[in-house]
N, C-alpha and C. Protein backbone atom coordinates (compact mmCIF):
# COMPACT_ATOMS: atom_id res chain seq x y z
N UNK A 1 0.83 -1.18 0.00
CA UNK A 1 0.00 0.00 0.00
C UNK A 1 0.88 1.24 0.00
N UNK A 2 0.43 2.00 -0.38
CA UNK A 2 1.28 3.47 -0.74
C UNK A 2 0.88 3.92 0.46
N UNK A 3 2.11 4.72 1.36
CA UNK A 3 1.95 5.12 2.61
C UNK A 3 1.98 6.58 2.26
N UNK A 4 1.18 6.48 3.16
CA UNK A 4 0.54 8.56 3.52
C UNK A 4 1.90 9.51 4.30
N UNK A 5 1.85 10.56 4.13
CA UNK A 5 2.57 11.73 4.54
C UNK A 5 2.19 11.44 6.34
N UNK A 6 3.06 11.43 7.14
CA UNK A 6 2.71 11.60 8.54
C UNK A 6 2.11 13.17 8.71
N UNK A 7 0.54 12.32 9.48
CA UNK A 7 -0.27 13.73 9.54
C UNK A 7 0.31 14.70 10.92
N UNK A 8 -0.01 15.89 11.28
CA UNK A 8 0.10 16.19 12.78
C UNK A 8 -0.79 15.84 14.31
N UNK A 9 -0.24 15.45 15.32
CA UNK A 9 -0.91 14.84 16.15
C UNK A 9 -2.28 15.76 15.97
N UNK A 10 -2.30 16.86 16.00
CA UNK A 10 -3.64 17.39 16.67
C UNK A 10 -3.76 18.71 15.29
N UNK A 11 -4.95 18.95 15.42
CA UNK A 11 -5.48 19.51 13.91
C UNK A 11 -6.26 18.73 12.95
N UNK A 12 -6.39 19.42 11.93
CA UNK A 12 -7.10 18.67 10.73
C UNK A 12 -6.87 17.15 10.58
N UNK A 13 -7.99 16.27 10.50
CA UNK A 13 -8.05 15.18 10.18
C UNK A 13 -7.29 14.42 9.16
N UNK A 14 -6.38 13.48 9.29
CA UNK A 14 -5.23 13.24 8.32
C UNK A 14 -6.11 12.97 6.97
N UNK A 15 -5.27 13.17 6.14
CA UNK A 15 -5.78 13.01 4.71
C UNK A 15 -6.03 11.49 4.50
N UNK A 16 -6.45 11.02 3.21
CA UNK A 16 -7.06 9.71 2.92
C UNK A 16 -5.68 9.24 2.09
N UNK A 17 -5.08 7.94 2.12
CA UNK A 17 -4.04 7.04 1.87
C UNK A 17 -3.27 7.32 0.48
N UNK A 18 -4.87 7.61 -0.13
CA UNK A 18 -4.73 7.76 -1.78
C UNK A 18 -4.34 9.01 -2.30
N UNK A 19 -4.12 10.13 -1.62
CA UNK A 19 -3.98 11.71 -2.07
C UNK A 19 -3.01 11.97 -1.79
N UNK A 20 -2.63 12.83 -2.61
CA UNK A 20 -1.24 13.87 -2.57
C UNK A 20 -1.54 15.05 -2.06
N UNK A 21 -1.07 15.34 -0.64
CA UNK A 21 -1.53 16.99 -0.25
C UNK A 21 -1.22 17.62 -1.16
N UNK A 22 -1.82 18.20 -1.37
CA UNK A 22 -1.98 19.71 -2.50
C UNK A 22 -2.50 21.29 -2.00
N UNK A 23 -2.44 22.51 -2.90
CA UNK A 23 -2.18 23.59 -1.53
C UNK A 23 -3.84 23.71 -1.31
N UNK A 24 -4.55 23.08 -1.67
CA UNK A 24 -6.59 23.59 -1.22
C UNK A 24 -6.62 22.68 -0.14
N UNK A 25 -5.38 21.30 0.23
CA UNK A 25 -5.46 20.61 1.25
C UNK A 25 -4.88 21.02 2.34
N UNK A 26 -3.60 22.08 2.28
CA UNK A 26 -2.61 21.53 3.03
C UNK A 26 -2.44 23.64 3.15
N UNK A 27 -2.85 24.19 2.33
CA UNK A 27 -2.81 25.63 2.66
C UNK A 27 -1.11 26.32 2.08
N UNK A 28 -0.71 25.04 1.19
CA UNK A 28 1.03 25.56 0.71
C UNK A 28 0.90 25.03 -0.34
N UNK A 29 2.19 24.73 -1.20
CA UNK A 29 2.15 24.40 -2.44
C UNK A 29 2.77 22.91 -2.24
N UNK A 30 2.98 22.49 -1.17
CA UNK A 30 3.14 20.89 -1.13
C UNK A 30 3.19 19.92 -2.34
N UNK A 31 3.83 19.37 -2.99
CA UNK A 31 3.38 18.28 -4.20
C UNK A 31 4.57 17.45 -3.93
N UNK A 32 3.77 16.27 -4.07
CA UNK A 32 5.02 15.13 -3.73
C UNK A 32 5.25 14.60 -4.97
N UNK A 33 7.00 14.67 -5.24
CA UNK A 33 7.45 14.88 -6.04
C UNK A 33 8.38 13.72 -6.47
N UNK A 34 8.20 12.64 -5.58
CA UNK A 34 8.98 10.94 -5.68
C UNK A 34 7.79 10.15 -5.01
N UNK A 35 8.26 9.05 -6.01
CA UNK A 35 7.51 7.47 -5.79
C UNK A 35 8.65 6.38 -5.23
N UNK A 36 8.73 6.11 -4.58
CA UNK A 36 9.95 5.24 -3.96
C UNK A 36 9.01 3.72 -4.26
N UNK A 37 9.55 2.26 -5.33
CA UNK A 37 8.62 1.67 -5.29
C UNK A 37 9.63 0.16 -4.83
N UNK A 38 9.16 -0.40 -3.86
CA UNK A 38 10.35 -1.44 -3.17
C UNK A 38 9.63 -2.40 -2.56
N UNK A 39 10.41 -3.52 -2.29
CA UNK A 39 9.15 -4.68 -1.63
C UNK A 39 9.87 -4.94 -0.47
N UNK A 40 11.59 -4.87 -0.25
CA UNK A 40 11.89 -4.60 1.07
C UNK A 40 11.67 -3.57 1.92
N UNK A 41 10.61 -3.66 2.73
CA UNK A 41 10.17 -2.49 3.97
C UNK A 41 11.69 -1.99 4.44
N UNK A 42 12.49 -2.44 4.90
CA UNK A 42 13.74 -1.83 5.41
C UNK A 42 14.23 -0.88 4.64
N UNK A 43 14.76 -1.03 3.36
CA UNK A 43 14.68 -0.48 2.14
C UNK A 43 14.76 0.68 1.69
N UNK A 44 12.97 0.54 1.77
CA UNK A 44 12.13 1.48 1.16
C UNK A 44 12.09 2.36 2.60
N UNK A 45 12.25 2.45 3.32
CA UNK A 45 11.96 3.31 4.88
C UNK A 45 12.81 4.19 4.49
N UNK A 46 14.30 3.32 4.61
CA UNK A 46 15.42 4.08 4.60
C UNK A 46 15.66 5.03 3.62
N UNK A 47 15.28 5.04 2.28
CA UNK A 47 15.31 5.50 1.03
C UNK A 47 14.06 6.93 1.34
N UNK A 48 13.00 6.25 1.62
CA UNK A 48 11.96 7.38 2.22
C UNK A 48 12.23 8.37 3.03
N UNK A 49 12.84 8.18 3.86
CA UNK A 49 13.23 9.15 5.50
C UNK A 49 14.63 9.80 4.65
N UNK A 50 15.47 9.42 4.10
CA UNK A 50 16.36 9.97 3.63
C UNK A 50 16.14 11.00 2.71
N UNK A 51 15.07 10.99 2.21
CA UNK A 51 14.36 11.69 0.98
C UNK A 51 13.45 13.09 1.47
N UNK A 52 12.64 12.09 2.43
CA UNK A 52 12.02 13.62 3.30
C UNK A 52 13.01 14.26 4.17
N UNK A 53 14.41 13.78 4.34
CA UNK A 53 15.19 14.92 5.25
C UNK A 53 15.48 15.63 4.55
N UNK A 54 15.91 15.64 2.75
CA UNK A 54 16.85 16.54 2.03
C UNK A 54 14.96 17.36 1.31
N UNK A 55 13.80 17.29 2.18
CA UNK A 55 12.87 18.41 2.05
C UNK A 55 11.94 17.51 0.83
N UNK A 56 12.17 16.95 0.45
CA UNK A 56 11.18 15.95 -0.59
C UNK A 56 9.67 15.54 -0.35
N UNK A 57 8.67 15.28 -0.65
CA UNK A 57 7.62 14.71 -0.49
C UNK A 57 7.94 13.31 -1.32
N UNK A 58 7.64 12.39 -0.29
CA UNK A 58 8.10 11.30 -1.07
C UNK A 58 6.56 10.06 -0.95
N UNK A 59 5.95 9.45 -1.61
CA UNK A 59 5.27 8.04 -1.27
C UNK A 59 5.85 6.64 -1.74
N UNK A 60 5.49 5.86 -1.04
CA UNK A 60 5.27 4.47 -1.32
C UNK A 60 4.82 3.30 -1.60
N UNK A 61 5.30 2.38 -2.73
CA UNK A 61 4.54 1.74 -3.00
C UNK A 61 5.64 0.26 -3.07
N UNK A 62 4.71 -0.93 -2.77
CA UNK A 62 5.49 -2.11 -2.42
C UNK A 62 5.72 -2.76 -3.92
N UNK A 63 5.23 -2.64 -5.13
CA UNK A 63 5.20 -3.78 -6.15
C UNK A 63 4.57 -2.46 -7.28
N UNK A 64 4.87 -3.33 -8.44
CA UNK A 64 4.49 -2.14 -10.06
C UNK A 64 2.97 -1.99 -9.99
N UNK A 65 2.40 -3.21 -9.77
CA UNK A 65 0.86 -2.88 -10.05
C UNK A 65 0.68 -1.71 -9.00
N UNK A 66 0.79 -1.78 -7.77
CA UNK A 66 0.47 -0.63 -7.04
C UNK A 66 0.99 0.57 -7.63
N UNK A 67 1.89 0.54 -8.03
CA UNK A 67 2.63 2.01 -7.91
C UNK A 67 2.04 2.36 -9.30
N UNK A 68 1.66 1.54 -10.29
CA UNK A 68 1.02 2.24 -11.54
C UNK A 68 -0.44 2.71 -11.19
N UNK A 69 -1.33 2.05 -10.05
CA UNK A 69 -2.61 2.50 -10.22
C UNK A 69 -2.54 3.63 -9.30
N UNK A 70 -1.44 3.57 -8.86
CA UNK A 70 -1.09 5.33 -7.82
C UNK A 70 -0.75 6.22 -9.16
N UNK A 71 0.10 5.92 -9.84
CA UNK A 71 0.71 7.33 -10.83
C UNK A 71 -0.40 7.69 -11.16
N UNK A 72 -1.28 6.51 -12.20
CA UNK A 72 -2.47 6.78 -13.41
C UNK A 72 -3.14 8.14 -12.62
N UNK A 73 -3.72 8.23 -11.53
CA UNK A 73 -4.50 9.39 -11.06
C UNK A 73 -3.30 10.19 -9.63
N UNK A 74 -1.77 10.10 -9.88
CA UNK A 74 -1.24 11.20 -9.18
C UNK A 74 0.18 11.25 -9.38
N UNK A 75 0.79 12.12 -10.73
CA UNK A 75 1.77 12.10 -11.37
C UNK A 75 2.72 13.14 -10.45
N UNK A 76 4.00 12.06 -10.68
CA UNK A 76 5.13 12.46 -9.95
C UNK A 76 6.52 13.05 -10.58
N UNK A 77 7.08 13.09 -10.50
CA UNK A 77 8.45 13.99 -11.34
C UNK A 77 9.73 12.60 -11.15
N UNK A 78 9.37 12.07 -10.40
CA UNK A 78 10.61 10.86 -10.01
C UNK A 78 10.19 9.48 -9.57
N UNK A 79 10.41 8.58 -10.01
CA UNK A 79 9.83 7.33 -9.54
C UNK A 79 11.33 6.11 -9.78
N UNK A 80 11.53 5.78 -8.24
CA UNK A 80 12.61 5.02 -8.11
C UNK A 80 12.22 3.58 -7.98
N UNK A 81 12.96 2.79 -8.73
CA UNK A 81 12.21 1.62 -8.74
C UNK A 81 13.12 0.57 -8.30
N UNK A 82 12.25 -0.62 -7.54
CA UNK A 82 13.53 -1.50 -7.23
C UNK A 82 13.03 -2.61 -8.59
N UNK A 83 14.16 -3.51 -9.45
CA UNK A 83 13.80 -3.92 -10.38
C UNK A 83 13.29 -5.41 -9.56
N UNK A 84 13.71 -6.37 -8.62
CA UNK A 84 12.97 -7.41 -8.55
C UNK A 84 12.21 -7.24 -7.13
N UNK A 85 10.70 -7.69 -7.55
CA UNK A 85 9.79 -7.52 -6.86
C UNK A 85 8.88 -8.79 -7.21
N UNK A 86 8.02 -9.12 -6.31
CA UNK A 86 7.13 -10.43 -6.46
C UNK A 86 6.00 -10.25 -7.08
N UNK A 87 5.39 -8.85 -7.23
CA UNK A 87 3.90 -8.78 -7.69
C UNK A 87 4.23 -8.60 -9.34
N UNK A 88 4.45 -7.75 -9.35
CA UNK A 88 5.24 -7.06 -10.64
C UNK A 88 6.19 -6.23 -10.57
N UNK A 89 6.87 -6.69 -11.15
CA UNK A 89 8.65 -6.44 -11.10
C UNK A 89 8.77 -4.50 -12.11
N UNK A 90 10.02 -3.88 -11.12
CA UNK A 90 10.52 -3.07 -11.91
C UNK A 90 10.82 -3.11 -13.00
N UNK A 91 11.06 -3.60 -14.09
CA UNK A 91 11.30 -3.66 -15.88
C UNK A 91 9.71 -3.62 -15.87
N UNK A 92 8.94 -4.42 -15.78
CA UNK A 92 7.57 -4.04 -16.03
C UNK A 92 6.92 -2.70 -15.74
N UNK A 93 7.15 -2.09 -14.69
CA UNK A 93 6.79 -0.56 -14.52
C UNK A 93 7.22 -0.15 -15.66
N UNK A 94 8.65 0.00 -15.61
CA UNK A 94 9.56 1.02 -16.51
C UNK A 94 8.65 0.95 -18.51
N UNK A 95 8.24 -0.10 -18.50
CA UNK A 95 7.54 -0.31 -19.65
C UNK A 95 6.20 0.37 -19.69
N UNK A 96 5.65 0.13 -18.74
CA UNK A 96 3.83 1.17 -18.31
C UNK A 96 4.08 2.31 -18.44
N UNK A 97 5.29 2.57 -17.47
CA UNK A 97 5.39 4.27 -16.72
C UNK A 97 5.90 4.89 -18.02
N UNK A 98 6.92 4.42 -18.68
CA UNK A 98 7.28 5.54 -19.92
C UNK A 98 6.09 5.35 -20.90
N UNK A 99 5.72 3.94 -21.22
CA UNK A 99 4.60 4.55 -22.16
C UNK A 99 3.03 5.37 -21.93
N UNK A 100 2.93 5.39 -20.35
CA UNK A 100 1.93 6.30 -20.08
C UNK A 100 2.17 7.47 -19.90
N UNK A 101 3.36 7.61 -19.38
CA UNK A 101 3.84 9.18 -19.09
C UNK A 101 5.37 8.90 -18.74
N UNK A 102 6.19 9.89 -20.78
CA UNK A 102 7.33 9.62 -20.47
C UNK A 102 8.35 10.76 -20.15
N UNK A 103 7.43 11.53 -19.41
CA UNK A 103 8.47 12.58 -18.76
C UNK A 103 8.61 12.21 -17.39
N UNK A 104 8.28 11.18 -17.14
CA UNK A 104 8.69 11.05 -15.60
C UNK A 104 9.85 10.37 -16.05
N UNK A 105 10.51 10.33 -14.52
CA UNK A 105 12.10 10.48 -14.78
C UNK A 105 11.96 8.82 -13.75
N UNK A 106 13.00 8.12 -13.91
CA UNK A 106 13.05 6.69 -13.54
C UNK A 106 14.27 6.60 -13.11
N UNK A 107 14.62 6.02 -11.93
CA UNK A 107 15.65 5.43 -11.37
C UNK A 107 15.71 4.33 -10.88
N UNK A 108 16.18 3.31 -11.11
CA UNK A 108 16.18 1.76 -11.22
C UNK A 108 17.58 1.39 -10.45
N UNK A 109 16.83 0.92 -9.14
CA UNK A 109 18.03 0.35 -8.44
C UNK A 109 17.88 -0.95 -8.36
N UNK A 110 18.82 -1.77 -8.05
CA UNK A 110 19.36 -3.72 -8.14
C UNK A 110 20.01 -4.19 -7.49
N UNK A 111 19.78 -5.26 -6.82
CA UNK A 111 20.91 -5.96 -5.87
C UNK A 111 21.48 -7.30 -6.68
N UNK A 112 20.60 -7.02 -8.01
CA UNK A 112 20.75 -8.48 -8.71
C UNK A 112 19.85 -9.68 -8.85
N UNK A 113 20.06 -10.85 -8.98
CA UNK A 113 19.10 -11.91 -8.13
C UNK A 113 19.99 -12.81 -7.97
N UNK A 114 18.82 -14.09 -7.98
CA UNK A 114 19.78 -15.59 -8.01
C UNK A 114 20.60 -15.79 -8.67
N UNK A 115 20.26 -15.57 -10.17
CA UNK A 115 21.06 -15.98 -11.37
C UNK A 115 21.90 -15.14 -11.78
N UNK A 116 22.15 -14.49 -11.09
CA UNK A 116 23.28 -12.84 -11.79
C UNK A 116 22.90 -11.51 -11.13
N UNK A 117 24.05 -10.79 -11.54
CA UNK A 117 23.98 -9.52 -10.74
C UNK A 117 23.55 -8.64 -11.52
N UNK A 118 23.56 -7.48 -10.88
CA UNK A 118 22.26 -6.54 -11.26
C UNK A 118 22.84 -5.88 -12.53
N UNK A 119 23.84 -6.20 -12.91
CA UNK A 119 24.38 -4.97 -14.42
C UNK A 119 23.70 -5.54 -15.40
N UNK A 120 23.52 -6.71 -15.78
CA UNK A 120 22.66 -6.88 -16.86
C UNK A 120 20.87 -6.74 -16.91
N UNK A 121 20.44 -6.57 -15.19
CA UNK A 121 19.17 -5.83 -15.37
C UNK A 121 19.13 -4.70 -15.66
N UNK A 122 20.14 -3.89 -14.89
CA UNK A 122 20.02 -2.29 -14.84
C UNK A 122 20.13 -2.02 -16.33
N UNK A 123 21.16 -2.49 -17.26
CA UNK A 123 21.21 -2.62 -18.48
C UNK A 123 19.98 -2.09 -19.20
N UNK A 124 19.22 -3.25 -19.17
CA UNK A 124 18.03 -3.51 -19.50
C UNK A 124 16.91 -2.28 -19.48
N UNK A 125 16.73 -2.32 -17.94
CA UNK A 125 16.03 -0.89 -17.39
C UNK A 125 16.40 0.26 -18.10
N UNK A 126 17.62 0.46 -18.58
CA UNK A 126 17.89 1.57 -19.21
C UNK A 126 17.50 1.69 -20.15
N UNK A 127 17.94 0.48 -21.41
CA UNK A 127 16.87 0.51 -22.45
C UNK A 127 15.60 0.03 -22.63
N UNK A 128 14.76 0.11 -21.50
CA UNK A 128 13.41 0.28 -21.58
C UNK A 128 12.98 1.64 -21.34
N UNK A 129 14.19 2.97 -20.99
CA UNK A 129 13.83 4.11 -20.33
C UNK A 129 13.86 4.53 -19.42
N UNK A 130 14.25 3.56 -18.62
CA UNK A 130 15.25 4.57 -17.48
C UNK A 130 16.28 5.31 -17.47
N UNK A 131 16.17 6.63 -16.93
CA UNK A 131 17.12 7.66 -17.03
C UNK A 131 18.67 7.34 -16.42
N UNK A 132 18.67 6.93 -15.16
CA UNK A 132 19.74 6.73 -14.00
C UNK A 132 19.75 5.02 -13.63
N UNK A 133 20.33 4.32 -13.11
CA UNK A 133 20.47 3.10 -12.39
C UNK A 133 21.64 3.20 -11.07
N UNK A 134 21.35 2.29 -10.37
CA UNK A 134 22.20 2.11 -9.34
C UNK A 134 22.03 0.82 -8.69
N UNK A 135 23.23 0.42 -8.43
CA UNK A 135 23.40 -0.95 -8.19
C UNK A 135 23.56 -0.67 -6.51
N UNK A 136 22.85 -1.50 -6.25
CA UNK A 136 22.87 -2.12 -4.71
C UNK A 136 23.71 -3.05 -4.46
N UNK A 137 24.64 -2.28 -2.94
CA UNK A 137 24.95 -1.64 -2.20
C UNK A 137 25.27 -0.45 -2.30
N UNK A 138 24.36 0.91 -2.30
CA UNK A 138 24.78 1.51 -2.82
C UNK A 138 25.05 3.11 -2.17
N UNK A 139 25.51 4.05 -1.86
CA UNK A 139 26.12 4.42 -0.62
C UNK A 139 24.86 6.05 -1.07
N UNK A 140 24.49 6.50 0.12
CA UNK A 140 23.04 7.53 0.05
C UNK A 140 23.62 8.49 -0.22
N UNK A 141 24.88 9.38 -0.28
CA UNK A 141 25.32 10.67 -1.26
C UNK A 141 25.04 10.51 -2.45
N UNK A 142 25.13 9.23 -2.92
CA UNK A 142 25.61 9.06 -4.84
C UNK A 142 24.07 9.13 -5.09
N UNK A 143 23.48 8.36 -4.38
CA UNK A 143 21.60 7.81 -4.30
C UNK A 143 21.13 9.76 -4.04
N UNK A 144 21.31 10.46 -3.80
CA UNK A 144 21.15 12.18 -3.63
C UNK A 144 21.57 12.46 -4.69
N UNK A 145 22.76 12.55 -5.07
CA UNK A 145 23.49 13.13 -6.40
C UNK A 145 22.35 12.61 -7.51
N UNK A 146 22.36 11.66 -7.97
CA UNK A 146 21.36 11.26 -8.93
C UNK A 146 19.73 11.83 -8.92
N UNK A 147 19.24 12.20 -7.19
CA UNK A 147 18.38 12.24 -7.15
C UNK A 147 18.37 13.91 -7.60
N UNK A 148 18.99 14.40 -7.17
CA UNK A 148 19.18 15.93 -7.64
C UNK A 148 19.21 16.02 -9.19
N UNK A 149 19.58 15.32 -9.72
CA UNK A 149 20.64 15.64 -11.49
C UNK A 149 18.88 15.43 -11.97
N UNK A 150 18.15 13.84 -11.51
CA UNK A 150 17.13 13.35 -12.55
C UNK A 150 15.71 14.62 -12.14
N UNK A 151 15.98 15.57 -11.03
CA UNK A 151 14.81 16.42 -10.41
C UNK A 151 15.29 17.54 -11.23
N UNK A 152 16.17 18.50 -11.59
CA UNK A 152 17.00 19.70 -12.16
C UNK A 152 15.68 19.61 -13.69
């Protein structure tokens, strides 16, 4: 499930799971501006919290089918993808997401799998349209640097 913006303890009633604060919600110009899409919770936390410290609005989504029926009705500027996943795998996004909307910008990270390591997916990801890749283990300045260059 795509996780919500942490609301404030006390005030307005937190928003609904599915929305992107926006400023008629939120009284600013708020727009969340990354999709972080990962099936390791550890992961994806870390990648998230790292993202909202450098000021980002970031959501989440565990697998492609989710994270495509999130874009279709709430388009983002960045969508980081992990390529193996159990529901539907990152190369499959990267195929939806550019042909539904190919100005979003894609970053495709890999730890590899069973059968081989991740350079010949990331490969791949690229020529399906991904902008950036990064191979897992992969150190959170360089994972910023990229995230800056594919947002500019």
């Amino acid at each position: 499930m795509i996780a919500a913006p942490s609301a404030p303890a006390s005030g307005p009633a937190p928003e609904l799971p599915d929305r992107i604060p926006t400023a008629e919600t939120t009284g600013s110009d708020l727009r969340c501006d990354i999709l972080v899409v990962e099936d390791d919770a550890a992961v994806a936390t870390l990648l998230e919290n790292t993202l909202r410290r450098q000021g980002h609005c970031v959501r989440r989504s565990c697998d492609g089918h989710e994270a495509m029926a999130y874009l279709r009705q709430h388009p983002v500027r960045l969508v980081i993808t992990d390529i193996f996943m159990p529901e539907s795998d990152g190369l499959d996004l990267i195929i939806k997401l550019t042909a539904f909307n190919p100005s979003t910008a894609i970053l495709a990270i890999s730890g590899g799998s069973r059968i081989g390591g991740p350079e010949s997916y990331l490969k791949l990801a690229r020529l399906l349209g991904c902008r950036r890749t990064l191979a897992k283990p992969f150190e959170l300045p360089q994972l910023l640097a990229v995230v800056d260059e594919l947002l500019v």
